[in-house]
PDB file of N, CA and C in Angstrom:
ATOM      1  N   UNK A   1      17.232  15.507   0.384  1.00  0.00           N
ATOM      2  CA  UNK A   1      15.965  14.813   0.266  1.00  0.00           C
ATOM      3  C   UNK A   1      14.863  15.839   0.051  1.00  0.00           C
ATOM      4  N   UNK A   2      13.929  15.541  -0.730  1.00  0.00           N
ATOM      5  CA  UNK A   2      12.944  16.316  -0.991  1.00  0.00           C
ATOM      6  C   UNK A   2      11.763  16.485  -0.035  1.00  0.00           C
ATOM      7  N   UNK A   3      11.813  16.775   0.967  1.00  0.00           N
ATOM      8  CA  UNK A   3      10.864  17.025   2.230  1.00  0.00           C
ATOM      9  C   UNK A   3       9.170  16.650   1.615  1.00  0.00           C
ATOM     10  N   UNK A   4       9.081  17.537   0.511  1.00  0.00           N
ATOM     11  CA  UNK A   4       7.449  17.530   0.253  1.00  0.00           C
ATOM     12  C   UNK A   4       7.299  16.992  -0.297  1.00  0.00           C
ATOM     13  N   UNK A   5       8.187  15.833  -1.195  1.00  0.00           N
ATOM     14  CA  UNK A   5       7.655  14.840  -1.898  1.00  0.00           C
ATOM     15  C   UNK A   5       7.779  13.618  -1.248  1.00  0.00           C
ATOM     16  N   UNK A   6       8.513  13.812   0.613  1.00  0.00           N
ATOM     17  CA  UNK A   6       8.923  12.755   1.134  1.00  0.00           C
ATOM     18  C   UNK A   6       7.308  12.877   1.698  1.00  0.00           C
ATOM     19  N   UNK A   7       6.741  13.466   2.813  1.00  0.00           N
ATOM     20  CA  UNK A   7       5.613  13.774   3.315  1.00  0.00           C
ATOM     21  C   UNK A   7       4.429  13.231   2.485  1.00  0.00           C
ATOM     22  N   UNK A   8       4.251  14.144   1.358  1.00  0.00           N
ATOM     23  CA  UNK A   8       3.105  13.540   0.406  1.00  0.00           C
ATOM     24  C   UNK A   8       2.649  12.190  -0.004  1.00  0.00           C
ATOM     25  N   UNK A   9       4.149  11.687  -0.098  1.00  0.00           N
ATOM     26  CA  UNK A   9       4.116   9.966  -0.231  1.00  0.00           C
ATOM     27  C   UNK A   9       3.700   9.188   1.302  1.00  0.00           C
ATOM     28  N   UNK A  10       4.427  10.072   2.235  1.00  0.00           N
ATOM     29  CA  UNK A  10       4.062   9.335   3.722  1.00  0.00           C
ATOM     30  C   UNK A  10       2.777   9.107   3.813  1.00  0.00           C
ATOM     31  N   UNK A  11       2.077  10.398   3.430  1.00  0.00           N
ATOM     32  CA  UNK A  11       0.487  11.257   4.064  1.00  0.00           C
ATOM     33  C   UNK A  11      -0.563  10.354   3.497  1.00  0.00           C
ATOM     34  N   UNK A  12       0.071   9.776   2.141  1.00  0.00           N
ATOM     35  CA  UNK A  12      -0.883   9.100   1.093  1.00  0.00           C
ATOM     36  C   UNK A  12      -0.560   7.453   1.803  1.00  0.00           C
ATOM     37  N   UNK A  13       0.502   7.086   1.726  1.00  0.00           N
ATOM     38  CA  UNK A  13       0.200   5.514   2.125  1.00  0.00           C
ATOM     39  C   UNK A  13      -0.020   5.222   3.505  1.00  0.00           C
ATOM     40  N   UNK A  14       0.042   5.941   4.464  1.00  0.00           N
ATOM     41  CA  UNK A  14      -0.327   5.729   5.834  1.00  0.00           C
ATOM     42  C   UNK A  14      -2.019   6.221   5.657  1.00  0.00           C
ATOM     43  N   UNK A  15      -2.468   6.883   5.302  1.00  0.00           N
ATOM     44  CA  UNK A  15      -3.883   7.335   4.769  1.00  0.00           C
ATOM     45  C   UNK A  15      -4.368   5.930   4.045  1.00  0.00           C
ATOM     46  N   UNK A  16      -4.017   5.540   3.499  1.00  0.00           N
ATOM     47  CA  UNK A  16      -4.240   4.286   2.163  1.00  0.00           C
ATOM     48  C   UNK A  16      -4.643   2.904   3.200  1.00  0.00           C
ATOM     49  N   UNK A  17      -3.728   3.048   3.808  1.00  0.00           N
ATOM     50  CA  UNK A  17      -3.444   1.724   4.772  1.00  0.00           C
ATOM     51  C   UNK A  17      -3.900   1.694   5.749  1.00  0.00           C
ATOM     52  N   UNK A  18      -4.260   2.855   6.524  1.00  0.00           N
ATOM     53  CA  UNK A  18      -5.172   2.928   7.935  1.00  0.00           C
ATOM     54  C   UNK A  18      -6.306   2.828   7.492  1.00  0.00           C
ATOM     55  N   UNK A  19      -6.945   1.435   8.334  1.00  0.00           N
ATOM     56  CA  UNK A  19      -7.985   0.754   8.756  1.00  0.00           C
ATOM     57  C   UNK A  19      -7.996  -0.477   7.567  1.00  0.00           C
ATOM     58  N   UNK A  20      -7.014  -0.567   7.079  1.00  0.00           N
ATOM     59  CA  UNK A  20      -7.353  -1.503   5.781  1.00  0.00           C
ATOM     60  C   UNK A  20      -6.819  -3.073   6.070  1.00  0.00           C
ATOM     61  N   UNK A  21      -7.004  -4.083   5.827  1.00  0.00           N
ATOM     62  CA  UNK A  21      -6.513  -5.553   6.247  1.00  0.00           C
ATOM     63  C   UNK A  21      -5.392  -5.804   6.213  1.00  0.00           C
ATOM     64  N   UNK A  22      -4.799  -5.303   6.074  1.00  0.00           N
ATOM     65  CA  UNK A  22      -2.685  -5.540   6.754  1.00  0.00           C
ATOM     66  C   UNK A  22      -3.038  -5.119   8.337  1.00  0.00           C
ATOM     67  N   UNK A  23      -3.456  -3.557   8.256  1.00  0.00           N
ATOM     68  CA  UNK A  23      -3.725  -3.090   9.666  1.00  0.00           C
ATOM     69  C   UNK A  23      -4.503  -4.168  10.450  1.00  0.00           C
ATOM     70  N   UNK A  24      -5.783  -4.435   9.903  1.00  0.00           N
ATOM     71  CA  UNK A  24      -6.545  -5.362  10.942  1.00  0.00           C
ATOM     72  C   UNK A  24      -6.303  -6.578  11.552  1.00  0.00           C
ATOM     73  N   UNK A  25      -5.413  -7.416  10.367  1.00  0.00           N
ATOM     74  CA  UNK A  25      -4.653  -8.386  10.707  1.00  0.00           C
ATOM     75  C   UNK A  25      -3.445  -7.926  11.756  1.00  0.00           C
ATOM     76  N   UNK A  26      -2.552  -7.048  11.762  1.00  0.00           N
ATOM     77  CA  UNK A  26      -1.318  -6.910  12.746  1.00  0.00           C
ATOM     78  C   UNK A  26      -2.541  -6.859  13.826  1.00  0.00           C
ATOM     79  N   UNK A  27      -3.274  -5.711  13.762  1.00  0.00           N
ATOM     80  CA  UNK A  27      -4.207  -5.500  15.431  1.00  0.00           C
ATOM     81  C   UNK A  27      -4.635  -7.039  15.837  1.00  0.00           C
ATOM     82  N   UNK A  28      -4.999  -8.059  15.080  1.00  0.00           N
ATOM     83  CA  UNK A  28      -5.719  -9.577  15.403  1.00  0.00           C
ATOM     84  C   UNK A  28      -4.255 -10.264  15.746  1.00  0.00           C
ATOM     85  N   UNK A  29      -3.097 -10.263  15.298  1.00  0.00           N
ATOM     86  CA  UNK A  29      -1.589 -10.354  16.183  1.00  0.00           C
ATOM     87  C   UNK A  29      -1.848 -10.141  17.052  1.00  0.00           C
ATOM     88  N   UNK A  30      -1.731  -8.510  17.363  1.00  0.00           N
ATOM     89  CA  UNK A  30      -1.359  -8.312  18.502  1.00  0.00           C
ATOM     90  C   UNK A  30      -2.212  -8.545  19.332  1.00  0.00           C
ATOM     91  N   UNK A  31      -3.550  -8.624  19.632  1.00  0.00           N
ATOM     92  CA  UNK A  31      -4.362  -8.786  20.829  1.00  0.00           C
ATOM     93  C   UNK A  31      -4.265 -10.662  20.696  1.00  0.00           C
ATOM     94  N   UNK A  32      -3.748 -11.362  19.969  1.00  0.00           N
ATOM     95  CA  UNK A  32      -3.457 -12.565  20.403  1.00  0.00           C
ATOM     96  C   UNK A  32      -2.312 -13.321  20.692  1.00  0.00           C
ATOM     97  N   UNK A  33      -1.093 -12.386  20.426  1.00  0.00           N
ATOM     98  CA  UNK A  33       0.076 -13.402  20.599  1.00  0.00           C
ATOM     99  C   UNK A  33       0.975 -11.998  21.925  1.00  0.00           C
ATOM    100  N   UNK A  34       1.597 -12.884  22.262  1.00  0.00           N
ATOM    101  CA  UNK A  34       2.213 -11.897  23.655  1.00  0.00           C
ATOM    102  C   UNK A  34       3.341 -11.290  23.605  1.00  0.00           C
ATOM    103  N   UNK A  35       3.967 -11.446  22.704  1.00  0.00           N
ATOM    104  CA  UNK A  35       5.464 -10.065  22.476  1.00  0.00           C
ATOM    105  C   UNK A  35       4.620  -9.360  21.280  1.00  0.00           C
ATOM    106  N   UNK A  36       4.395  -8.368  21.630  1.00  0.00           N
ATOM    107  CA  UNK A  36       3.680  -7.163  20.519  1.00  0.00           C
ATOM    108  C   UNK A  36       4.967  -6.380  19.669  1.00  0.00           C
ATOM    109  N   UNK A  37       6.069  -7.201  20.340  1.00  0.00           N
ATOM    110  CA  UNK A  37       7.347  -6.128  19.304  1.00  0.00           C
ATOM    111  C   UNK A  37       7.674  -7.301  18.379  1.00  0.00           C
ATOM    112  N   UNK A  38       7.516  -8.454  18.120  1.00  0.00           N
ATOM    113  CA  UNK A  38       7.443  -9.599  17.358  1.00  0.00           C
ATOM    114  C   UNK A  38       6.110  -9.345  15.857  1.00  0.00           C
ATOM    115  N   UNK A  39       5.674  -9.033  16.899  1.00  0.00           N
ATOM    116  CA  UNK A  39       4.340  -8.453  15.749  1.00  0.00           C
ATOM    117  C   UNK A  39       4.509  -7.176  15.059  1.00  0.00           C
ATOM    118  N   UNK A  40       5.201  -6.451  15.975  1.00  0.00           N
ATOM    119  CA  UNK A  40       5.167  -4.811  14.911  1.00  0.00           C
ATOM    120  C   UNK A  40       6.670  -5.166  14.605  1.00  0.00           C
ATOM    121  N   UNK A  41       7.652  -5.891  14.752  1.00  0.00           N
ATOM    122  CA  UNK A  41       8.735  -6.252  13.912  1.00  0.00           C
ATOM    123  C   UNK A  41       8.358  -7.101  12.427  1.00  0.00           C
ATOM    124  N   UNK A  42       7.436  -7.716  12.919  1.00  0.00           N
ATOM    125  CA  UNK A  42       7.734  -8.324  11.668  1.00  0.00           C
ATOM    126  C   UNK A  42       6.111  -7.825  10.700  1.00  0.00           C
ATOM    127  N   UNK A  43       5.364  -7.190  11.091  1.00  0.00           N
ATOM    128  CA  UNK A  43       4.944  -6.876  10.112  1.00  0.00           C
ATOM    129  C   UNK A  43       5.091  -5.319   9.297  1.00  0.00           C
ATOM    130  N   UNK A  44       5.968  -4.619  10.134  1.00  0.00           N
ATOM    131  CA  UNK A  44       6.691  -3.676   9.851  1.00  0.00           C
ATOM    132  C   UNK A  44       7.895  -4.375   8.532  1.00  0.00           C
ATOM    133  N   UNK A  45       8.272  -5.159   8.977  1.00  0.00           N
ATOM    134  CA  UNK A  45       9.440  -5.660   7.754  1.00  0.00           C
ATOM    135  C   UNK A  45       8.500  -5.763   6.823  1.00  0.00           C
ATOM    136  N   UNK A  46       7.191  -7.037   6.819  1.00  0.00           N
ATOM    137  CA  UNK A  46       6.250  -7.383   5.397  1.00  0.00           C
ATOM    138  C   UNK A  46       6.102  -5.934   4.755  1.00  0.00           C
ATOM    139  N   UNK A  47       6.165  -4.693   6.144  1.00  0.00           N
ATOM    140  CA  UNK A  47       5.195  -3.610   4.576  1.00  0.00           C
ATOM    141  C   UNK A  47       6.422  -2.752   4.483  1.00  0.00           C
ATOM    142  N   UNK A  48       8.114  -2.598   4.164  1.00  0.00           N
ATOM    143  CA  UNK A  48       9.050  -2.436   3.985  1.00  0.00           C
ATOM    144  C   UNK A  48       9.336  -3.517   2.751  1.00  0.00           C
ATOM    145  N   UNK A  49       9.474  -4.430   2.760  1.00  0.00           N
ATOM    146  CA  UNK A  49       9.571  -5.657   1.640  1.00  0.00           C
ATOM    147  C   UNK A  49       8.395  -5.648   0.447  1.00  0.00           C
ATOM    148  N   UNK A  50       7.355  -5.305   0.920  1.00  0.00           N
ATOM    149  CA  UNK A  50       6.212  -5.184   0.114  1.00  0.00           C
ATOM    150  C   UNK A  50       6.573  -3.612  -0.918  1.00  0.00           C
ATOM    151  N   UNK A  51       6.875  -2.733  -0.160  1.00  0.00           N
ATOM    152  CA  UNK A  51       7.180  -1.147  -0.528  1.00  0.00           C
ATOM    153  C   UNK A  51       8.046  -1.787  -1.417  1.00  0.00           C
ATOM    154  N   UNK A  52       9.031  -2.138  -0.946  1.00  0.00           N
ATOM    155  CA  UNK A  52      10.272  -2.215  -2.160  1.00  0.00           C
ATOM    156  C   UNK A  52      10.047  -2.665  -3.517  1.00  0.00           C
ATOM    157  N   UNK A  53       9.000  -4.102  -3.487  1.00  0.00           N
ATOM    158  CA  UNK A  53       8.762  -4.621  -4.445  1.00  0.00           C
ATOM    159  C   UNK A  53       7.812  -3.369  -5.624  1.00  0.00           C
ATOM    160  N   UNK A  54       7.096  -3.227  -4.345  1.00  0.00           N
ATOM    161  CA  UNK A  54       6.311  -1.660  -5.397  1.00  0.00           C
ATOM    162  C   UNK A  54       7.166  -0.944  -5.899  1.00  0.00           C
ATOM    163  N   UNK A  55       8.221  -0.420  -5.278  1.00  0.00           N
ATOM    164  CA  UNK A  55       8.865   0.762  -6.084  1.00  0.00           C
ATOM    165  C   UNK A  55       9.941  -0.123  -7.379  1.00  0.00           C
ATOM    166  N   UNK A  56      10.812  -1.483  -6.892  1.00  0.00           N
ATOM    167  CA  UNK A  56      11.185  -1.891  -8.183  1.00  0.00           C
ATOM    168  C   UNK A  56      10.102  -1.964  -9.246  1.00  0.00           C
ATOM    169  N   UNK A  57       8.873  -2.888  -9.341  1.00  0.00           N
ATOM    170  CA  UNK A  57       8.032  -2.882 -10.165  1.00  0.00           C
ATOM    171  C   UNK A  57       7.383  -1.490 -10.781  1.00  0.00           C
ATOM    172  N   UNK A  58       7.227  -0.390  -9.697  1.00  0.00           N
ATOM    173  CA  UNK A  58       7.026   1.053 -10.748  1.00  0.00           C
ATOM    174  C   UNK A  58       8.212   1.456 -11.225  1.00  0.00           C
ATOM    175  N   UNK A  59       9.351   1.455 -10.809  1.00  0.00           N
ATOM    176  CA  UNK A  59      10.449   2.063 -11.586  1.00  0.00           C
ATOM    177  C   UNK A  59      10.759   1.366 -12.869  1.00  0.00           C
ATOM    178  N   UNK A  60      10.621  -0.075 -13.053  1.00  0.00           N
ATOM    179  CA  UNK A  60      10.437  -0.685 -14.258  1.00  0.00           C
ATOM    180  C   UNK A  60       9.588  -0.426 -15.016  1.00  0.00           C
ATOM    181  N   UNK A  61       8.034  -0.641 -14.772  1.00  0.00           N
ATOM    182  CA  UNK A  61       7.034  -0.115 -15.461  1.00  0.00           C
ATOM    183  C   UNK A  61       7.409   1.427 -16.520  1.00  0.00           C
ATOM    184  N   UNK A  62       7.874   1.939 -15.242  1.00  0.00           N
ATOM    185  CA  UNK A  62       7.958   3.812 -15.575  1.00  0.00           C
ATOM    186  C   UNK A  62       9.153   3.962 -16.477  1.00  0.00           C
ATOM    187  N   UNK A  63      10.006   2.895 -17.421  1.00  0.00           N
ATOM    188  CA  UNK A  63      11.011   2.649 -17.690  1.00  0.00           C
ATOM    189  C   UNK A  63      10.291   2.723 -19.050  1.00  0.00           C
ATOM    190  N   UNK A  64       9.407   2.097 -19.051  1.00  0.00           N
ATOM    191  CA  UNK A  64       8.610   1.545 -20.819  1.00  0.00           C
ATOM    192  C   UNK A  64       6.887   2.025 -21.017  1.00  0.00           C
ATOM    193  N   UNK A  65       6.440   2.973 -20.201  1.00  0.00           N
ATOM    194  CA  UNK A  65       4.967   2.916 -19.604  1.00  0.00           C
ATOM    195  C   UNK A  65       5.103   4.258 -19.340  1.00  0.00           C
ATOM    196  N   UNK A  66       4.713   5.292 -20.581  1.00  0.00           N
ATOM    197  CA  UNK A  66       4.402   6.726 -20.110  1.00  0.00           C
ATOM    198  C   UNK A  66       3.631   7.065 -18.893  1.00  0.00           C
ATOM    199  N   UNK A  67       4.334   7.995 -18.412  1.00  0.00           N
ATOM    200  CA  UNK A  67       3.160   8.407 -16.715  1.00  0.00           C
ATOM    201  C   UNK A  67       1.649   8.648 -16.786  1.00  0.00           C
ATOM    202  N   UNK A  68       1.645   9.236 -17.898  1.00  0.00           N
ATOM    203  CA  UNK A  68       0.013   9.631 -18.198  1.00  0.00           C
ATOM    204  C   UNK A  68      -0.750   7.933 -18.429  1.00  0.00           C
ATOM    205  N   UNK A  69      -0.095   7.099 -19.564  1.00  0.00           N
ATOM    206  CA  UNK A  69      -1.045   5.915 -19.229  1.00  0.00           C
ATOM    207  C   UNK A  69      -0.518   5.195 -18.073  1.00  0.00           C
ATOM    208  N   UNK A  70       0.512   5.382 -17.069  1.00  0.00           N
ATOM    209  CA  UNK A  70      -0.120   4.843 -15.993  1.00  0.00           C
ATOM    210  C   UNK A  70      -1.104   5.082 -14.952  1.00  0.00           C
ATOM    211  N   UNK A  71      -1.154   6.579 -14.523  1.00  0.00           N
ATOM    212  CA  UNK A  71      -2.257   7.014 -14.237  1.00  0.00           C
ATOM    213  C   UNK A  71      -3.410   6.633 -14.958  1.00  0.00           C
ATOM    214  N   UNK A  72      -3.500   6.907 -16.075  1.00  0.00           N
ATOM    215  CA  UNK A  72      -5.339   6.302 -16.472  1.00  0.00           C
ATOM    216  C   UNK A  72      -5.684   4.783 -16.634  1.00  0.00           C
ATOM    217  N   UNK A  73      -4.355   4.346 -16.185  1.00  0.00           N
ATOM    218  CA  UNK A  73      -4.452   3.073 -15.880  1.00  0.00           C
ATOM    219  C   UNK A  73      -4.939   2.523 -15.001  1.00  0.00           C
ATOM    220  N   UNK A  74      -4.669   3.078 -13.832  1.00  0.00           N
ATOM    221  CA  UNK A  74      -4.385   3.193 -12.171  1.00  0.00           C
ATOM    222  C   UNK A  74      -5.535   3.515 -11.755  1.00  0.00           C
ATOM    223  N   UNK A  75      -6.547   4.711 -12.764  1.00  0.00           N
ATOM    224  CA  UNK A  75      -7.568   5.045 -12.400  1.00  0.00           C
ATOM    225  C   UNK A  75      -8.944   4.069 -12.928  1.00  0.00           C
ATOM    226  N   UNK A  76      -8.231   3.182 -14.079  1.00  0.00           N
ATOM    227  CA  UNK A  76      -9.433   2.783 -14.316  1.00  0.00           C
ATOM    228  C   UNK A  76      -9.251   1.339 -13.554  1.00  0.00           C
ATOM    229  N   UNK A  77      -8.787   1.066 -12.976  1.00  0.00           N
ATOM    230  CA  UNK A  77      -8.734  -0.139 -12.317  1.00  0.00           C
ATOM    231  C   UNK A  77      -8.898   0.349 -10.737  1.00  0.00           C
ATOM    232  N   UNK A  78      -8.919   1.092 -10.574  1.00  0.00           N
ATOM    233  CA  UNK A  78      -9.908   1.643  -9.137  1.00  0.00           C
ATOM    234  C   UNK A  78     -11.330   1.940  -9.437  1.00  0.00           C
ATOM    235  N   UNK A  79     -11.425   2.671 -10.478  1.00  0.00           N
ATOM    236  CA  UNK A  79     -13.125   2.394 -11.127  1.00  0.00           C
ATOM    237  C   UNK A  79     -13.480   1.167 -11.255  1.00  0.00           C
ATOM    238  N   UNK A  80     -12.957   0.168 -11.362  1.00  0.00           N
ATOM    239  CA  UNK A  80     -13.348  -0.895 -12.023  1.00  0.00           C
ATOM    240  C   UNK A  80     -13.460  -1.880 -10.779  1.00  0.00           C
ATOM    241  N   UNK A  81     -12.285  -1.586  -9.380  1.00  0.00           N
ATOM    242  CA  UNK A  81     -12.436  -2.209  -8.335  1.00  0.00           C
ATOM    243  C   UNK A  81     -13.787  -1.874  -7.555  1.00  0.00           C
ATOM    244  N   UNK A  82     -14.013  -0.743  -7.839  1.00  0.00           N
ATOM    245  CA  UNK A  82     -15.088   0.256  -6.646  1.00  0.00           C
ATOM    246  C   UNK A  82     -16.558  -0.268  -6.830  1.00  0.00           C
ATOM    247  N   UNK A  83     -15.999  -0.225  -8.383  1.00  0.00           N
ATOM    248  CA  UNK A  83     -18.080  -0.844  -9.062  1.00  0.00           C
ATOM    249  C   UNK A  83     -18.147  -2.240  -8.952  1.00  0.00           C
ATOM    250  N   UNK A  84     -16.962  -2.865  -8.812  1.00  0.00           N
ATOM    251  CA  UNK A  84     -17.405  -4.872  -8.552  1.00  0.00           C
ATOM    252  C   UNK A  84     -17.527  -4.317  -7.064  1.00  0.00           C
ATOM    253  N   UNK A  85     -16.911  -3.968  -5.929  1.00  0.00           N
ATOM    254  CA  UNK A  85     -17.411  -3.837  -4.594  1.00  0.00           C
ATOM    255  C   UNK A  85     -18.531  -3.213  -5.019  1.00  0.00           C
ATOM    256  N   UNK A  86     -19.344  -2.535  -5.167  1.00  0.00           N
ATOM    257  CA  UNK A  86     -20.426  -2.313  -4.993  1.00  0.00           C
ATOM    258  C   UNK A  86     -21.781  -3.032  -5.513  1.00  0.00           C
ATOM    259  N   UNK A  87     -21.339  -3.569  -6.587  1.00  0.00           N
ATOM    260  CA  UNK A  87     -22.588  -4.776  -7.385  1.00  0.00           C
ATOM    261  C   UNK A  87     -21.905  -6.326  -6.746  1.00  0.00           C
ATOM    262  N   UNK A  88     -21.263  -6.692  -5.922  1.00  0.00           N
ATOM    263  CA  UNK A  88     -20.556  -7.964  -6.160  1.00  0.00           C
ATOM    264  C   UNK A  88     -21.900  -8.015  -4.504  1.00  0.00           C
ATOM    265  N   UNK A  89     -22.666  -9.430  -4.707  1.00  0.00           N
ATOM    266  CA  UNK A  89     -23.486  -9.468  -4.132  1.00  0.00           C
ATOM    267  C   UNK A  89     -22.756  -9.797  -2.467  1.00  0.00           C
TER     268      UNK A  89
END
């Protein structure tokens, strides 16, 4: 296994995902329902099931979809998310 390409990927989606609404929702679970391993079971599975679907859908993409236009793809649709959050009244 490739250690630093395992890490880098960790560093980036746990970074990505902390504080973001998957997180806030499990935390609104858990301070309301009373087995907290029901809650980090199963929303641990949603973002395992969710991952997977990401990596089939990029490994397909990356099948027919040079890397370079997916990146400037990737980037302009984060430009494009960042500036409607910021003008979207």
């Amino acid at each position: 296994m490739n250690l630093k390409l395992f890490f880098t990927i960790f560093i980036s989606v746990f970074l990505a995902e902390f504080g973001d609404k998957t997180q806030l929702a499990t935390m609104g679970f858990a301070a309301t329902q009373p087995s907290k391993w029901v809650v980090f079971l199963a929303s641990a599975s949603a973002l395992v099931l969710s991952s997977l679907v990401g990596v089939l859908v990029g490994s397909t993409i990356g099948e027919h979809v040079n890397a370079h236009h997916i990146k400037r793809i990737a980037g302009a649709l984060f430009l494009a998310i960042g500036i409607w959050l910021i003008i979207k009244p």
